[in-house]
N, C-alpha and C. Protein backbone atom coordinates (compact mmCIF):
# COMPACT_ATOMS: atom_id res chain seq x y z
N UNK A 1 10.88 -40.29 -70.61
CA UNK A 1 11.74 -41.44 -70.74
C UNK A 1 11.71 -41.97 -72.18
N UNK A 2 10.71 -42.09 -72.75
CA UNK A 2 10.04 -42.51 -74.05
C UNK A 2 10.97 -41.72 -75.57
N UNK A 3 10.70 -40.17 -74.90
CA UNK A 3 11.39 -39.34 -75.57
C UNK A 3 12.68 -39.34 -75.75
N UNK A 4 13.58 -39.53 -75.11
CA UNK A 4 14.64 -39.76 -74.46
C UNK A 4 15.42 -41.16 -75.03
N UNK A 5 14.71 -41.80 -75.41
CA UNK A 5 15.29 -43.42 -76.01
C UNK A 5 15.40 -44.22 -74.89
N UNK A 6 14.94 -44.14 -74.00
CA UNK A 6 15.21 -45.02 -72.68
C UNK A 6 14.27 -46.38 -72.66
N UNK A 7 13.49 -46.13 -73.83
CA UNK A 7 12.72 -47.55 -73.16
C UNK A 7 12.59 -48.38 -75.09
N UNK A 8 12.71 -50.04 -74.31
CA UNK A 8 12.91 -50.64 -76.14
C UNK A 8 11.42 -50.89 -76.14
N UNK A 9 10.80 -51.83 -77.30
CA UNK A 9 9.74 -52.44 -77.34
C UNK A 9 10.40 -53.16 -78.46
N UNK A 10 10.14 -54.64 -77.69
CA UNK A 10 10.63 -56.21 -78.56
C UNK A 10 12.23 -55.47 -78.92
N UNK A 11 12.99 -55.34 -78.14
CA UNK A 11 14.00 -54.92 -78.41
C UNK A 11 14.75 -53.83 -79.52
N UNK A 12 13.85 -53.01 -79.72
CA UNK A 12 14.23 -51.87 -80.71
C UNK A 12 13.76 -50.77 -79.89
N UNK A 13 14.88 -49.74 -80.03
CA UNK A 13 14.37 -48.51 -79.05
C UNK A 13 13.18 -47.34 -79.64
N UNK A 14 12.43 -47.09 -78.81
CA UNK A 14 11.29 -46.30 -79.23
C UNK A 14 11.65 -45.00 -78.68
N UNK A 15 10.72 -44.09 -79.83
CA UNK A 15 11.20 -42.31 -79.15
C UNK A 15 9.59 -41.74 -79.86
N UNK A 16 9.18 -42.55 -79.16
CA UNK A 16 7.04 -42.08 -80.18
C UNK A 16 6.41 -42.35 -78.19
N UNK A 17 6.19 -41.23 -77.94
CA UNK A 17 5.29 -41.68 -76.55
C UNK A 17 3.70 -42.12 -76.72
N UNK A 18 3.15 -42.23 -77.94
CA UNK A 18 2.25 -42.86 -78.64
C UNK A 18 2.04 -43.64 -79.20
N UNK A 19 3.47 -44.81 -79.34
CA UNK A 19 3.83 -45.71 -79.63
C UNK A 19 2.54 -46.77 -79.25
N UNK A 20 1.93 -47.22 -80.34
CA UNK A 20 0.72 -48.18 -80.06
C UNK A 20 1.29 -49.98 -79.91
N UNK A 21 0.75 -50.68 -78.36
CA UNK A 21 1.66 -51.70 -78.31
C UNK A 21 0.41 -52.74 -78.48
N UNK A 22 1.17 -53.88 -79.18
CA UNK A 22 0.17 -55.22 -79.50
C UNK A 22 0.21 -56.10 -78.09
N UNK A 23 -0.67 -57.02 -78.05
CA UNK A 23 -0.64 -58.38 -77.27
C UNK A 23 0.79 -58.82 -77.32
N UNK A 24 1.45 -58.92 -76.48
CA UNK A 24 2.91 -60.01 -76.87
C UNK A 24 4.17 -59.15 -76.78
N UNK A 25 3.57 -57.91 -76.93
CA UNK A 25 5.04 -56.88 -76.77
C UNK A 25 5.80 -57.05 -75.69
N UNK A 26 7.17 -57.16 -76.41
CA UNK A 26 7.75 -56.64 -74.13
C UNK A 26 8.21 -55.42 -74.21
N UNK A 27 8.28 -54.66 -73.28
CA UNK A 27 8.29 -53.51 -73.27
C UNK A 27 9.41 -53.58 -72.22
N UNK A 28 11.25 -52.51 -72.02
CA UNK A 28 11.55 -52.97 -71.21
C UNK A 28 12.90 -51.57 -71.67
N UNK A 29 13.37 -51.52 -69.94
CA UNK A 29 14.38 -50.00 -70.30
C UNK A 29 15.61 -50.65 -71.13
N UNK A 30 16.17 -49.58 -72.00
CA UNK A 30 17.26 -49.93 -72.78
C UNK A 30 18.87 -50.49 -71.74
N UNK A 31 19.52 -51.30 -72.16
CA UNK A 31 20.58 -51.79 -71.48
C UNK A 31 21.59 -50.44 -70.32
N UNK A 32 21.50 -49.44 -71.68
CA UNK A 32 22.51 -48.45 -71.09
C UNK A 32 21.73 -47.77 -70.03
N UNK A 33 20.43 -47.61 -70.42
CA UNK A 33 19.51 -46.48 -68.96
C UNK A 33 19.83 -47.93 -67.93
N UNK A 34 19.45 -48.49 -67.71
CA UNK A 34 19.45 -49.36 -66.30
C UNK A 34 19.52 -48.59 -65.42
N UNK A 35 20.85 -48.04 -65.59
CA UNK A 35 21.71 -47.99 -64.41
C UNK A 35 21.72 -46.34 -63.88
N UNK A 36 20.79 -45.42 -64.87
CA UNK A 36 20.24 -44.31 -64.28
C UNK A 36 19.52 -43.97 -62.83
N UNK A 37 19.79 -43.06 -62.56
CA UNK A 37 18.86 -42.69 -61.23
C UNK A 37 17.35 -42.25 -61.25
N UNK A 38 17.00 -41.67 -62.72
CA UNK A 38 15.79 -41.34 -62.76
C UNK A 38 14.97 -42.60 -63.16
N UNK A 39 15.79 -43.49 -64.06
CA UNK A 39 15.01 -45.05 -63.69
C UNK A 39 14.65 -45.32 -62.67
N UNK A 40 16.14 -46.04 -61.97
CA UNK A 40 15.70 -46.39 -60.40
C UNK A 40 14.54 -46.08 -59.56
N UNK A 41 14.86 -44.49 -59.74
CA UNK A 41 13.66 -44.33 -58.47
C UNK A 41 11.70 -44.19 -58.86
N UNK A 42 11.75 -44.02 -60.56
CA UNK A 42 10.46 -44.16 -61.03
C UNK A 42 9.95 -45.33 -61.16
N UNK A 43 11.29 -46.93 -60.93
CA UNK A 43 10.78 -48.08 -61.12
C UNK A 43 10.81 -48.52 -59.48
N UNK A 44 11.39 -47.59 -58.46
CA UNK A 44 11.00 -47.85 -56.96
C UNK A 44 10.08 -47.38 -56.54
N UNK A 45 9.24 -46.37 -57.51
CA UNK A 45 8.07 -45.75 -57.30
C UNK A 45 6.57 -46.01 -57.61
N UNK A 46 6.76 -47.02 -58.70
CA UNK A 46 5.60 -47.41 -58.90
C UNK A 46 5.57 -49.25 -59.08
N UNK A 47 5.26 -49.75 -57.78
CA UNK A 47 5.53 -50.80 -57.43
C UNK A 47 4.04 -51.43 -58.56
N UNK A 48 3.50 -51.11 -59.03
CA UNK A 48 2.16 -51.60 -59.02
C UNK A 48 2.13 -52.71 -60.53
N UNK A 49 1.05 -54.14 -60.15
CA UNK A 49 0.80 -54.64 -61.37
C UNK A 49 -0.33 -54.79 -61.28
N UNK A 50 -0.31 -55.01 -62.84
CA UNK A 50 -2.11 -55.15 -63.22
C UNK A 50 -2.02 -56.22 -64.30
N UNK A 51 -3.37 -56.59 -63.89
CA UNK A 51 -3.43 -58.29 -64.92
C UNK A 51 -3.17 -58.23 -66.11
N UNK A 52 -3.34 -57.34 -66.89
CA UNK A 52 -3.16 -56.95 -68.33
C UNK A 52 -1.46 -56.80 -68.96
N UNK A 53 -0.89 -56.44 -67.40
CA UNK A 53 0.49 -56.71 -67.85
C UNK A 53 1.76 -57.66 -66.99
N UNK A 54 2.63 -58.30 -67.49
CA UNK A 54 3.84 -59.08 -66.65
C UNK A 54 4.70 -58.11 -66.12
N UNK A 55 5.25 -58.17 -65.23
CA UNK A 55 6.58 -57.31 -65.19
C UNK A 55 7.66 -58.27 -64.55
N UNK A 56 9.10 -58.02 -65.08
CA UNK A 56 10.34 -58.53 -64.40
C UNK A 56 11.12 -57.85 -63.95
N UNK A 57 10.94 -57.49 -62.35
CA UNK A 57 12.15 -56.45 -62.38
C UNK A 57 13.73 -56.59 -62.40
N UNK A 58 14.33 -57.82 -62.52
CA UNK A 58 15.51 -58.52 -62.64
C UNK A 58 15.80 -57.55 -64.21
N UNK A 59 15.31 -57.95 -64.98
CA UNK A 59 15.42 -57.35 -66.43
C UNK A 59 15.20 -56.17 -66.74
N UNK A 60 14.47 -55.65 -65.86
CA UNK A 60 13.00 -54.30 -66.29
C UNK A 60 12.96 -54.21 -67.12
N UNK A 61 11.70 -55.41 -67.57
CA UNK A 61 11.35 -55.24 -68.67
C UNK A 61 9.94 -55.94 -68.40
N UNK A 62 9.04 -55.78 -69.20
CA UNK A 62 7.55 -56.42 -69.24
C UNK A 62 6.98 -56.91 -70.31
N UNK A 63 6.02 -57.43 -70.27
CA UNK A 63 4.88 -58.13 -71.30
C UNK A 63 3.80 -57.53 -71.03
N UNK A 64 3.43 -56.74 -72.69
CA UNK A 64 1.83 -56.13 -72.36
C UNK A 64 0.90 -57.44 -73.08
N UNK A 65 0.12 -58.05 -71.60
CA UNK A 65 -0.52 -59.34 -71.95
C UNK A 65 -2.01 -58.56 -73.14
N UNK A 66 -2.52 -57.93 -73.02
CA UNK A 66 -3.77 -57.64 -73.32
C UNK A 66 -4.26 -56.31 -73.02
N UNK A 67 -5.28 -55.49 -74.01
CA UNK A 67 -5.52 -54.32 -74.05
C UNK A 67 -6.49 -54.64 -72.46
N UNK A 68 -6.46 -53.55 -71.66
CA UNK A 68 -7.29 -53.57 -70.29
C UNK A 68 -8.63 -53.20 -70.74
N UNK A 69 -9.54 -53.44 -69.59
CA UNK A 69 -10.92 -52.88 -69.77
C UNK A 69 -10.80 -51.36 -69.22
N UNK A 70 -11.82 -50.78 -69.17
CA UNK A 70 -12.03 -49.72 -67.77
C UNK A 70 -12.19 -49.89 -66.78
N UNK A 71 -12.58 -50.84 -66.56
CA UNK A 71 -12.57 -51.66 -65.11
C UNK A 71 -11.28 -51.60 -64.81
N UNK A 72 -10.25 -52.42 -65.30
CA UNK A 72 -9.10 -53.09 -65.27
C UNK A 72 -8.35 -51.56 -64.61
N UNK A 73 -8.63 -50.19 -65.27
CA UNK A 73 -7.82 -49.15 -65.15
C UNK A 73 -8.03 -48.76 -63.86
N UNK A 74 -7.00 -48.49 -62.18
CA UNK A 74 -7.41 -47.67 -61.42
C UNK A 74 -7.55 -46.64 -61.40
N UNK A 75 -6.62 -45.64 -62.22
CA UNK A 75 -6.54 -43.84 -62.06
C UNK A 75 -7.50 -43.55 -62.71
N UNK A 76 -7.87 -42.26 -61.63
CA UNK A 76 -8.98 -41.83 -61.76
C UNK A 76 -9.07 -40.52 -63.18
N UNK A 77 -9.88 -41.10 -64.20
CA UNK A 77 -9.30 -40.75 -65.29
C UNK A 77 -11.11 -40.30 -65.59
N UNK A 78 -11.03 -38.88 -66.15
CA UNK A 78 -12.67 -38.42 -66.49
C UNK A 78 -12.57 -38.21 -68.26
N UNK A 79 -12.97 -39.64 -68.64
CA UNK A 79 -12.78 -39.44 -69.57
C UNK A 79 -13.74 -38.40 -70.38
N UNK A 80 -14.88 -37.90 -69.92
CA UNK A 80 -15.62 -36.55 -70.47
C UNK A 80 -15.08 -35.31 -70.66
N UNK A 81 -14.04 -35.17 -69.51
CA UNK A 81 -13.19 -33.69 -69.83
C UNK A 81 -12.35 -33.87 -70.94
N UNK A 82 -11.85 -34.97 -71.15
CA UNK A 82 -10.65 -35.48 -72.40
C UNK A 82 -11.90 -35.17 -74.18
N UNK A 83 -12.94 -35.65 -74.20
CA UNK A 83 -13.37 -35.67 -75.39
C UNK A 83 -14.18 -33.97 -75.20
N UNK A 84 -14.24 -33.63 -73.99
CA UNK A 84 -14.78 -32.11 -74.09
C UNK A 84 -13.56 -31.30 -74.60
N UNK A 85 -12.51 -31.47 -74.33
CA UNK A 85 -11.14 -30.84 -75.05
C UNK A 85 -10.79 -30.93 -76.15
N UNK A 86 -11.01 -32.17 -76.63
CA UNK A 86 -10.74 -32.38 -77.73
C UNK A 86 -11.82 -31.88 -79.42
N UNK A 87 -12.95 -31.87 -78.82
CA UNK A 87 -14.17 -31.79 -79.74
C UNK A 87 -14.37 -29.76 -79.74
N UNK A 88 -13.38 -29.27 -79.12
CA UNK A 88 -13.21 -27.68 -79.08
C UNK A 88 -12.32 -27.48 -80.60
């Protein structure tokens, strides 16, 4: 989606899926995707919030309140295999 130009941050469109976001950003799909189907059903698919971020789905668009802890993160994420890959 990222790739694609589909999503803004503070209203300028991003195409970096590494795009590093501050406290205060909103993050939110571009006017013209809205009305896509592969939106729709990835924003009917992942119903989920977490304290670290706002979401509006009227707008779809959000506020990244604050970097999360590890705590904060549910997916189950090993971060040992990631720095064993990387340190090869």
């Amino acid at each position: 989606m990222v790739s694609h130009r589909h999503i803004t941050v503070n209203g300028d469109i991003v195409n970096i899926p590494s795009y590093t976001l501050k406290a205060g950003d909103v993050v939110g799909v571009r006017e013209k995707s809205k009305s896509l189907q592969s939106i729709q059903d990835s924003l009917a698919a992942n119903s989920s919030v977490y304290e670290w971020m706002t979401w509006n789905s009227e707008k779809k668009e959000g506020t990244f309140v604050s970097v999360p802890e590890r705590l904060q993160i549910p997916e189950n994420i090993k971060e040992q295999l990631i720095v064993e890959l990387y340190s090869k």
